[in-house]
PDB file of N, CA and C in Angstrom:
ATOM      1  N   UNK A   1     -56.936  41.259 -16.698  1.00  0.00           N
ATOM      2  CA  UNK A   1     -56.061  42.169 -15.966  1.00  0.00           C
ATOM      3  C   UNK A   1     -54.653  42.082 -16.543  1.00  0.00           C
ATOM      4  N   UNK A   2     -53.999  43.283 -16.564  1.00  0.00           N
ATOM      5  CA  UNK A   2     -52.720  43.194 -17.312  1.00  0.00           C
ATOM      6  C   UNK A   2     -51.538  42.662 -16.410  1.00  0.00           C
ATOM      7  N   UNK A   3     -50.699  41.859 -16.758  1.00  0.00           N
ATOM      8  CA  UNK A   3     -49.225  41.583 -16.112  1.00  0.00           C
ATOM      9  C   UNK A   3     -48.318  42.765 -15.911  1.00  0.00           C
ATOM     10  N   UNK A   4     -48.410  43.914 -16.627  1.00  0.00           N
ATOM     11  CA  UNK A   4     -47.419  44.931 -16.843  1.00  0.00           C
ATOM     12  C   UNK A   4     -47.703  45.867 -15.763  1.00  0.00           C
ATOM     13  N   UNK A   5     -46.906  47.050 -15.264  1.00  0.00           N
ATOM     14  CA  UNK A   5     -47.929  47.804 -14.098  1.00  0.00           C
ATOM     15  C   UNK A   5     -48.137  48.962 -15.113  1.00  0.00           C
ATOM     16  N   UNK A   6     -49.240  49.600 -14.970  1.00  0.00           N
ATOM     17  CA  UNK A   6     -49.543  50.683 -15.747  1.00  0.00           C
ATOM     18  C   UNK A   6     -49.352  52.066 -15.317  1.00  0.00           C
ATOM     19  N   UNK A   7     -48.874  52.713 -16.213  1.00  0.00           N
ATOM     20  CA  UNK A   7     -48.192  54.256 -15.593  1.00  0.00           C
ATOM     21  C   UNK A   7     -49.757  55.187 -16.874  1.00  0.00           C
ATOM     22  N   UNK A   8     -50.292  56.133 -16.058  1.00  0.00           N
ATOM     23  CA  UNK A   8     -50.960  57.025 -16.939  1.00  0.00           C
ATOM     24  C   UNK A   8     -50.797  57.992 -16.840  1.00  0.00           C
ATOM     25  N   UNK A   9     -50.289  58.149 -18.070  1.00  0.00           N
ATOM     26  CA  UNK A   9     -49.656  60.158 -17.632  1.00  0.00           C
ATOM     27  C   UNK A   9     -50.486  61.160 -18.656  1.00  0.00           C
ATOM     28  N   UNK A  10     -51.594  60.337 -19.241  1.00  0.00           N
ATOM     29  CA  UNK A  10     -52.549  61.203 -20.103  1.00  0.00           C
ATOM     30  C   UNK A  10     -52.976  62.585 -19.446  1.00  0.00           C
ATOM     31  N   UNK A  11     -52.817  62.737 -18.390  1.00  0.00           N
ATOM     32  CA  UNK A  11     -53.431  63.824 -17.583  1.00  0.00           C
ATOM     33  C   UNK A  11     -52.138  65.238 -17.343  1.00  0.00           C
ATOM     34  N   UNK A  12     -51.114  64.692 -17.594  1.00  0.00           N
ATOM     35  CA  UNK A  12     -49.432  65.376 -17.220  1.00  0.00           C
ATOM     36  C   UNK A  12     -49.033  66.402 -18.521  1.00  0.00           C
ATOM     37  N   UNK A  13     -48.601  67.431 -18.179  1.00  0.00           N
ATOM     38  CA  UNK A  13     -47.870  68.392 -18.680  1.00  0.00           C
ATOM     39  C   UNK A  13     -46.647  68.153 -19.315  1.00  0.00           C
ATOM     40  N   UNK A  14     -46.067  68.443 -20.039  1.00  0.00           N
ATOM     41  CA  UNK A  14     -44.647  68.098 -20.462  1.00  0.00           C
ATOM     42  C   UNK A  14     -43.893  68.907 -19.634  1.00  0.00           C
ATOM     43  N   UNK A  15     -43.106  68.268 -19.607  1.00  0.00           N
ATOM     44  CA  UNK A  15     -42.194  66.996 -19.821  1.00  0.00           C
ATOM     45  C   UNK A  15     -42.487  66.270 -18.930  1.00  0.00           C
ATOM     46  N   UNK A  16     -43.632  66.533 -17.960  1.00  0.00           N
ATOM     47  CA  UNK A  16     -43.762  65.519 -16.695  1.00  0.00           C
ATOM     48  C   UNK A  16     -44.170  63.358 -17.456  1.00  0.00           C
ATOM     49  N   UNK A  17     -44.901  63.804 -18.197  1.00  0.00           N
ATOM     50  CA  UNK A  17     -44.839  62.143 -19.043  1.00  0.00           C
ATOM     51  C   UNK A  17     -43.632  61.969 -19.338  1.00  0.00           C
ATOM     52  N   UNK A  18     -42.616  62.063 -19.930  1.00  0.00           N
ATOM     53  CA  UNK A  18     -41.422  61.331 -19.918  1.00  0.00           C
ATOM     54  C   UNK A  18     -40.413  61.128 -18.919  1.00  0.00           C
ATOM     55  N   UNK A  19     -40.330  62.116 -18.160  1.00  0.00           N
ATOM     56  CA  UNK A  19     -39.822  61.673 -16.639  1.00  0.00           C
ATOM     57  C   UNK A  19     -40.245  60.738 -16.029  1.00  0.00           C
ATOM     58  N   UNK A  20     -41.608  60.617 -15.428  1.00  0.00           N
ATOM     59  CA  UNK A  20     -42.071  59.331 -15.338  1.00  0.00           C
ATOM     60  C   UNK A  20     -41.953  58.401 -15.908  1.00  0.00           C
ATOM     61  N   UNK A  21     -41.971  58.233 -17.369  1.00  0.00           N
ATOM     62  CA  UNK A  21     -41.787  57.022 -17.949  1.00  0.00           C
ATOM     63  C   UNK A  21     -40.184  56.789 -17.474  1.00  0.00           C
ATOM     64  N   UNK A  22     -39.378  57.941 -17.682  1.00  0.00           N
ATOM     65  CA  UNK A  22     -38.072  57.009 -17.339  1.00  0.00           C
ATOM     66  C   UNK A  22     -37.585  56.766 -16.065  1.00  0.00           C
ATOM     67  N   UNK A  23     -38.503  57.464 -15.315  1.00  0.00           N
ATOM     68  CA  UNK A  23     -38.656  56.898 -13.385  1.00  0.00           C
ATOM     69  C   UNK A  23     -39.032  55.158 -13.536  1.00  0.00           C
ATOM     70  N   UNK A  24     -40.156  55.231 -14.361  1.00  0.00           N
ATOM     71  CA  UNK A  24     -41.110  53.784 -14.097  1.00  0.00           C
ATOM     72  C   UNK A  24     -39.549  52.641 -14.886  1.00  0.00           C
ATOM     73  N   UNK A  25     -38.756  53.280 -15.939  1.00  0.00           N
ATOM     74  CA  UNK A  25     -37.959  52.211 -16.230  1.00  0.00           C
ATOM     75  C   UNK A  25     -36.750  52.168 -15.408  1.00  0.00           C
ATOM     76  N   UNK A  26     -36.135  53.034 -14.585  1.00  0.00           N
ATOM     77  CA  UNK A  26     -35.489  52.877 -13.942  1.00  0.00           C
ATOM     78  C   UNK A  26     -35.727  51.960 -12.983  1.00  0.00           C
ATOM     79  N   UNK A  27     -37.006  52.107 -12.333  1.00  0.00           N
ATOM     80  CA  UNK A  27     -37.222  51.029 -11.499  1.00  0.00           C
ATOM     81  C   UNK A  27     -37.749  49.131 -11.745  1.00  0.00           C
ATOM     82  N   UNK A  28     -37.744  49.104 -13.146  1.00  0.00           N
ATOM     83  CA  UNK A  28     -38.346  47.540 -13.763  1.00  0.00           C
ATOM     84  C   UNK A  28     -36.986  46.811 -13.428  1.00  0.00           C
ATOM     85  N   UNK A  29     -37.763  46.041 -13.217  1.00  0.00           N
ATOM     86  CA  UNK A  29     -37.500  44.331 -12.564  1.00  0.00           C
ATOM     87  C   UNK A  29     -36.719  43.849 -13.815  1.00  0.00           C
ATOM     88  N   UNK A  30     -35.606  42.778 -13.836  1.00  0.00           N
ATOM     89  CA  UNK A  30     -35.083  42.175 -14.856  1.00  0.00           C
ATOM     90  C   UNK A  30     -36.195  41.638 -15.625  1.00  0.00           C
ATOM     91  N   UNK A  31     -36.276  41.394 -16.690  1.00  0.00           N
ATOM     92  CA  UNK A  31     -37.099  40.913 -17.455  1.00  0.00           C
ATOM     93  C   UNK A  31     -39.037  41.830 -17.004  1.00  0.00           C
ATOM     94  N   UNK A  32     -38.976  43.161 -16.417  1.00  0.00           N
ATOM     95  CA  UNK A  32     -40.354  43.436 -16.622  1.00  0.00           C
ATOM     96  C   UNK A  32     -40.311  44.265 -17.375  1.00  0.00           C
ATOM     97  N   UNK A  33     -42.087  44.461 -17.688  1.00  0.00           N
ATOM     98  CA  UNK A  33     -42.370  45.685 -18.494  1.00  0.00           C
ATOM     99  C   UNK A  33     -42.852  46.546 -17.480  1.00  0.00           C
ATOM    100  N   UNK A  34     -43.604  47.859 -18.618  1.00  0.00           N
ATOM    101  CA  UNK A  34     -44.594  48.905 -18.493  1.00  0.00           C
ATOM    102  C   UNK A  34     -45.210  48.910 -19.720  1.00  0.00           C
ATOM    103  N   UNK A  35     -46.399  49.610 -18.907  1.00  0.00           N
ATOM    104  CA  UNK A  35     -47.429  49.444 -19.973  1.00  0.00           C
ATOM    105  C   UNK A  35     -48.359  51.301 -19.883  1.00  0.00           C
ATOM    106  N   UNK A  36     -47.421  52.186 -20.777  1.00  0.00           N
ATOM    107  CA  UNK A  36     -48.193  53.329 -20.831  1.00  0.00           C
ATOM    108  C   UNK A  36     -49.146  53.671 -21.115  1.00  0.00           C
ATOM    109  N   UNK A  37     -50.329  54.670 -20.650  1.00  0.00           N
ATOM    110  CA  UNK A  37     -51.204  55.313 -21.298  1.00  0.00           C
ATOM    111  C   UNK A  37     -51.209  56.577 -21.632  1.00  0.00           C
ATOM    112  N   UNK A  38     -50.971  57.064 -22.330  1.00  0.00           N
ATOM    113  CA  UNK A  38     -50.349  58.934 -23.285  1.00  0.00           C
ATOM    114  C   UNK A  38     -51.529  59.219 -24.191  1.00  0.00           C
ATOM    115  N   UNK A  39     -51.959  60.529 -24.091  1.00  0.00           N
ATOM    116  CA  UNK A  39     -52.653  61.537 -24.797  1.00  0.00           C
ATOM    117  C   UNK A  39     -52.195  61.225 -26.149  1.00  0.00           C
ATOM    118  N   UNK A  40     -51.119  61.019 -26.455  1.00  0.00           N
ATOM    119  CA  UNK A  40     -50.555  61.191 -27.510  1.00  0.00           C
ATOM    120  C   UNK A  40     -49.411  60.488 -27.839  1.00  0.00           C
ATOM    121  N   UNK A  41     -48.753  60.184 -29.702  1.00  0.00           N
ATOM    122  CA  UNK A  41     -47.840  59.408 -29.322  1.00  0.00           C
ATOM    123  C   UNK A  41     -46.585  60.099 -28.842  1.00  0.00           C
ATOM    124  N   UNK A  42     -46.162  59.370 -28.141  1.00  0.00           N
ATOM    125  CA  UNK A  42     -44.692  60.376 -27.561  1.00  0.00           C
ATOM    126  C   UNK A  42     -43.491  59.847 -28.533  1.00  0.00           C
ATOM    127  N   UNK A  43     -43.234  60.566 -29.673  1.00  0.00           N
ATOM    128  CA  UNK A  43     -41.947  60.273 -30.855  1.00  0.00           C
ATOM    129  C   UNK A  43     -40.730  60.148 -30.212  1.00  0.00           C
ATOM    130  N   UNK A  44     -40.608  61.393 -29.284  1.00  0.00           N
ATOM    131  CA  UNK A  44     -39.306  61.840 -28.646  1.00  0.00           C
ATOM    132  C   UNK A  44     -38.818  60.618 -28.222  1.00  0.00           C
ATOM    133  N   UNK A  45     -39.756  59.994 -27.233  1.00  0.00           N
ATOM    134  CA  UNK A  45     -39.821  59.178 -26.235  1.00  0.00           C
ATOM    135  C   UNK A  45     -38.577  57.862 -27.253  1.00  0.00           C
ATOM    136  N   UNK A  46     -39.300  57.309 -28.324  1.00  0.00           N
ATOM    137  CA  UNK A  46     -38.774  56.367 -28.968  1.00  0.00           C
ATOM    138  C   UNK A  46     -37.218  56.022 -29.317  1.00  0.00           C
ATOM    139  N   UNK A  47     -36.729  56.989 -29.403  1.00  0.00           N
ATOM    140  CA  UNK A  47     -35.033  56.851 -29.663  1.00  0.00           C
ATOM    141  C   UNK A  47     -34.388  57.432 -28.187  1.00  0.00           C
ATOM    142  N   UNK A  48     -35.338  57.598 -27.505  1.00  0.00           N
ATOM    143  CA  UNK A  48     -34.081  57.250 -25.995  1.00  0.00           C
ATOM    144  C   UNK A  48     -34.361  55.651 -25.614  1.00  0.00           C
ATOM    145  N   UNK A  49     -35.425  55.308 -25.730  1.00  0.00           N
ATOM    146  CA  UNK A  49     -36.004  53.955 -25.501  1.00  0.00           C
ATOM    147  C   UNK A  49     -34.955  53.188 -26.567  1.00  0.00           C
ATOM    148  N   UNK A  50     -34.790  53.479 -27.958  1.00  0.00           N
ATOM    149  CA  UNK A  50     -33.787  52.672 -28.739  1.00  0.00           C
ATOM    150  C   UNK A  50     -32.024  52.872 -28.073  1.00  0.00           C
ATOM    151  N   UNK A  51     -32.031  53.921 -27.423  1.00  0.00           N
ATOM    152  CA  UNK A  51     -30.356  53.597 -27.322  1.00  0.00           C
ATOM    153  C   UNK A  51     -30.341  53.598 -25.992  1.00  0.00           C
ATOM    154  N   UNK A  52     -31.430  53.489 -25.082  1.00  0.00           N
ATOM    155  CA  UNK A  52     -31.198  52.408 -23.715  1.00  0.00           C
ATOM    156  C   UNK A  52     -31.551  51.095 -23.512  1.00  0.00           C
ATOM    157  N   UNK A  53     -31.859  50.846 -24.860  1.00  0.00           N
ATOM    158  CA  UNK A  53     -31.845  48.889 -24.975  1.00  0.00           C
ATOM    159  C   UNK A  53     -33.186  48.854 -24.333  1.00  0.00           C
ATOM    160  N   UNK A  54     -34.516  49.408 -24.905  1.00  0.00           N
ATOM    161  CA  UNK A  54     -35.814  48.636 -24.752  1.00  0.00           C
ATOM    162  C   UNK A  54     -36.305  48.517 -26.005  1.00  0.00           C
ATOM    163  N   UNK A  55     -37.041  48.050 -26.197  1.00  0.00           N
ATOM    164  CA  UNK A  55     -38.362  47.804 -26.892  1.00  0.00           C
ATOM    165  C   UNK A  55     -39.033  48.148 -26.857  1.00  0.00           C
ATOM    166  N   UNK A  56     -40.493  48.510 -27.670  1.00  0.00           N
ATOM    167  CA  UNK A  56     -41.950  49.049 -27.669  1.00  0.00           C
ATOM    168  C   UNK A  56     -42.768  48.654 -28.723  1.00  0.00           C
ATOM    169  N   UNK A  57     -44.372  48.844 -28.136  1.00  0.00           N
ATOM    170  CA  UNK A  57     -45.099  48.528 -29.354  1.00  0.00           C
ATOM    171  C   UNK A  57     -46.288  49.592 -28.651  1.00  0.00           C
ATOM    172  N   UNK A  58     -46.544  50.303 -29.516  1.00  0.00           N
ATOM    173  CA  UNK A  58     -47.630  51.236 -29.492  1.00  0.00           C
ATOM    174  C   UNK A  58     -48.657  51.165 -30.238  1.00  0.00           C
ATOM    175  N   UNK A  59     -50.240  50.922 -29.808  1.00  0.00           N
ATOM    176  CA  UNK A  59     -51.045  50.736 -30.346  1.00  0.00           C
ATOM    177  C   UNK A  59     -52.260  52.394 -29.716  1.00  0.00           C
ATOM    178  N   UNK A  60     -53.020  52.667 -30.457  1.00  0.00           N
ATOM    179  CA  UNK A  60     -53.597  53.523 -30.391  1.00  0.00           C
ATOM    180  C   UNK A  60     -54.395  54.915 -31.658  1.00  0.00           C
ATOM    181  N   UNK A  61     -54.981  55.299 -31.099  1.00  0.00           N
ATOM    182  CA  UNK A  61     -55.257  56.691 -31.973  1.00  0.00           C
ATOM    183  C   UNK A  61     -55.367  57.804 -31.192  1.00  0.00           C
ATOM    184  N   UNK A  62     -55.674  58.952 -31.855  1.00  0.00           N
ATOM    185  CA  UNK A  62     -55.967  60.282 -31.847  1.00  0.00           C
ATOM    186  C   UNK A  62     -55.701  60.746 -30.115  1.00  0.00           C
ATOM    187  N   UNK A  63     -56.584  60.120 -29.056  1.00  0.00           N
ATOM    188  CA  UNK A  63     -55.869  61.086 -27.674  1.00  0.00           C
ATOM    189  C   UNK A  63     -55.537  59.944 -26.896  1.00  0.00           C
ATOM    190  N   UNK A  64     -55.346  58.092 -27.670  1.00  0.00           N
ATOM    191  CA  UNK A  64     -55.433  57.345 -26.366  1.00  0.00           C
ATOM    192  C   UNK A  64     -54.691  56.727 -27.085  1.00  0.00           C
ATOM    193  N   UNK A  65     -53.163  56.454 -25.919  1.00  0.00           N
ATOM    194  CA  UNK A  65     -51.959  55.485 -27.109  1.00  0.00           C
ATOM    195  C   UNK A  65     -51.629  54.867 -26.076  1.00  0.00           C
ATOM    196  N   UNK A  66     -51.245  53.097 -26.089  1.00  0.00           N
ATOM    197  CA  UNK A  66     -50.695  52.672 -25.366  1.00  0.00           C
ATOM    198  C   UNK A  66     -49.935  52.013 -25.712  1.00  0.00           C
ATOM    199  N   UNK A  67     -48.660  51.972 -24.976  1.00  0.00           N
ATOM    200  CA  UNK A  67     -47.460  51.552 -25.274  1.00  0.00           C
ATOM    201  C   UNK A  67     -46.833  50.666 -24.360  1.00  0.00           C
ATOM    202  N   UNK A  68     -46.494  49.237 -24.496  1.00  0.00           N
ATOM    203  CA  UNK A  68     -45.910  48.279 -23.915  1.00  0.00           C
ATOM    204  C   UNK A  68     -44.102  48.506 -24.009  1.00  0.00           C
ATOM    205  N   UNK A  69     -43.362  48.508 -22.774  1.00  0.00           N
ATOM    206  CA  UNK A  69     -42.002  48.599 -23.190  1.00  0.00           C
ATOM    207  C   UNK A  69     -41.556  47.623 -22.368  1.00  0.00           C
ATOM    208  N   UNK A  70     -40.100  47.010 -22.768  1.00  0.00           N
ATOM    209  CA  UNK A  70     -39.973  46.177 -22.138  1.00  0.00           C
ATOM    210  C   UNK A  70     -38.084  45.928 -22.403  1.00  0.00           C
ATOM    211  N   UNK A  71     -37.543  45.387 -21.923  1.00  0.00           N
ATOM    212  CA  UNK A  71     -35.730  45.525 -22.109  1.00  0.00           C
ATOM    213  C   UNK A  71     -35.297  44.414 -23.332  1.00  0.00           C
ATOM    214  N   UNK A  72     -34.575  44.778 -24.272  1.00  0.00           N
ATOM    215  CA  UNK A  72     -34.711  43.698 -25.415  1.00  0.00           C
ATOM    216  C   UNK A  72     -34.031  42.724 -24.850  1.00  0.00           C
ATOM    217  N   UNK A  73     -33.591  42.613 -24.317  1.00  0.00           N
ATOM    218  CA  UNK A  73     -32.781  40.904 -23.703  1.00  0.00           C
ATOM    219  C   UNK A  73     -33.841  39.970 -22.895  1.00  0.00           C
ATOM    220  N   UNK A  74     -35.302  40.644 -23.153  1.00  0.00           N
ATOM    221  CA  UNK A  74     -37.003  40.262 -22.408  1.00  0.00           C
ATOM    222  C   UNK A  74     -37.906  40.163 -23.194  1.00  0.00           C
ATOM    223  N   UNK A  75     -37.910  40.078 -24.640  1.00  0.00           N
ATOM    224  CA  UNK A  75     -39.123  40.528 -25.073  1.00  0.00           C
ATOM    225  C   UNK A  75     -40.200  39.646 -24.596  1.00  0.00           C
ATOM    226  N   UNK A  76     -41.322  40.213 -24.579  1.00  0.00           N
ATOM    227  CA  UNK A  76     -42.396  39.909 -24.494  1.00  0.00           C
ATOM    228  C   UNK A  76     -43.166  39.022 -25.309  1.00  0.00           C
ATOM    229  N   UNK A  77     -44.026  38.104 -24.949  1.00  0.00           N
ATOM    230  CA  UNK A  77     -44.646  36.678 -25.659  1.00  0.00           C
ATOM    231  C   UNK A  77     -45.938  37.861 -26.449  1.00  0.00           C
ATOM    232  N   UNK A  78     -46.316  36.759 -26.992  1.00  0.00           N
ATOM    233  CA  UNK A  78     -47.492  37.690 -28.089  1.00  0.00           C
ATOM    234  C   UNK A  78     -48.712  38.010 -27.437  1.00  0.00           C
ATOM    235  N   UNK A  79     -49.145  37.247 -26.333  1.00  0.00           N
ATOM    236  CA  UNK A  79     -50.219  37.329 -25.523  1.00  0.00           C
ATOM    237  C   UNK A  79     -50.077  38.439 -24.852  1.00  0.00           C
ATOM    238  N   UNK A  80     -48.328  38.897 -24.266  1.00  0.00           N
ATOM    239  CA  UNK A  80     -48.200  40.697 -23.864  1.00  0.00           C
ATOM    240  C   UNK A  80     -48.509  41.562 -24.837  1.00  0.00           C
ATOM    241  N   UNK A  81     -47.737  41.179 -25.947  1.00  0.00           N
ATOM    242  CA  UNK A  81     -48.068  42.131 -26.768  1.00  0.00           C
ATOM    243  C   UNK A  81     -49.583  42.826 -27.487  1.00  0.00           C
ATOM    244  N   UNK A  82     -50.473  41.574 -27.514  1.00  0.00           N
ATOM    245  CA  UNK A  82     -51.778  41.795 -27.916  1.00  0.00           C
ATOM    246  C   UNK A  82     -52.401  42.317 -26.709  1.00  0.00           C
ATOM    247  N   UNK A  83     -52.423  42.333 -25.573  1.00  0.00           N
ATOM    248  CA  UNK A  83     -53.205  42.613 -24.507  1.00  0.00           C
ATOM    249  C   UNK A  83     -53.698  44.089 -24.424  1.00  0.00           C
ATOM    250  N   UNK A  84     -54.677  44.585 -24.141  1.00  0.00           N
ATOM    251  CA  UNK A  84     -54.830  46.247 -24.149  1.00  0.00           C
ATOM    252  C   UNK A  84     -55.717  46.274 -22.990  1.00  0.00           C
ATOM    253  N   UNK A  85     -55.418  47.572 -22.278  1.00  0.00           N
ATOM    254  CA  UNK A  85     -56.357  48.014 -21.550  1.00  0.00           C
ATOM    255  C   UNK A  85     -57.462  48.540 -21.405  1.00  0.00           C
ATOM    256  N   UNK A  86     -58.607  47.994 -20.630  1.00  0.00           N
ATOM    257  CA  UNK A  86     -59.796  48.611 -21.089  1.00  0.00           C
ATOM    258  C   UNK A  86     -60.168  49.401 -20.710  1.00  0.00           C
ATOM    259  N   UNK A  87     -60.836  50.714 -21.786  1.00  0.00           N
ATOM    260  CA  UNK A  87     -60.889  51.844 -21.665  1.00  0.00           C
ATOM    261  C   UNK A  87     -62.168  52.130 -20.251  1.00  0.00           C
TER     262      UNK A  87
END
């Protein structure tokens, strides 16, 4: 079971996945993550995530990407980082 809470917005319209994602970071805990599940990779997503001071690691293909984010003054141990959800 994952430590992170999981947001899935594989099912959402745009722009409704990135609102949420930045609902779900507005609300993280000092030092927590999220742990997305997206249709797709979200590019956009990545350089607001770089100039509001998180982190990410996205693992995935073709319609199933998941992405761990987390605040860089938190990163995450390697055991977060390797962890994936099962499909």
């Amino acid at each position: 079971m994952t430590s992170a809470p999981i947001l899935d917005v594989r099912r959402l319209a745009p722009p409704e996945p990135m609102e949420r994602i930045l609902d779900a970071l507005a609300d993280l805990p000092t030092g927590g993550r999220v742990r997305v599940l997206h249709r797709r990779e979200p590019f956009p997503l990545y350089d607001l995530l770089r100039r509001m001071g998180y982190g990410w690691r996205t693992q995935g293909a073709e319609d199933r990407f998941e992405i761990l984010i987390w605040a860089l003054d938190a990163p995450p141990s390697q055991a977060e980082l390797d962890e994936r959800i099962p499909c």
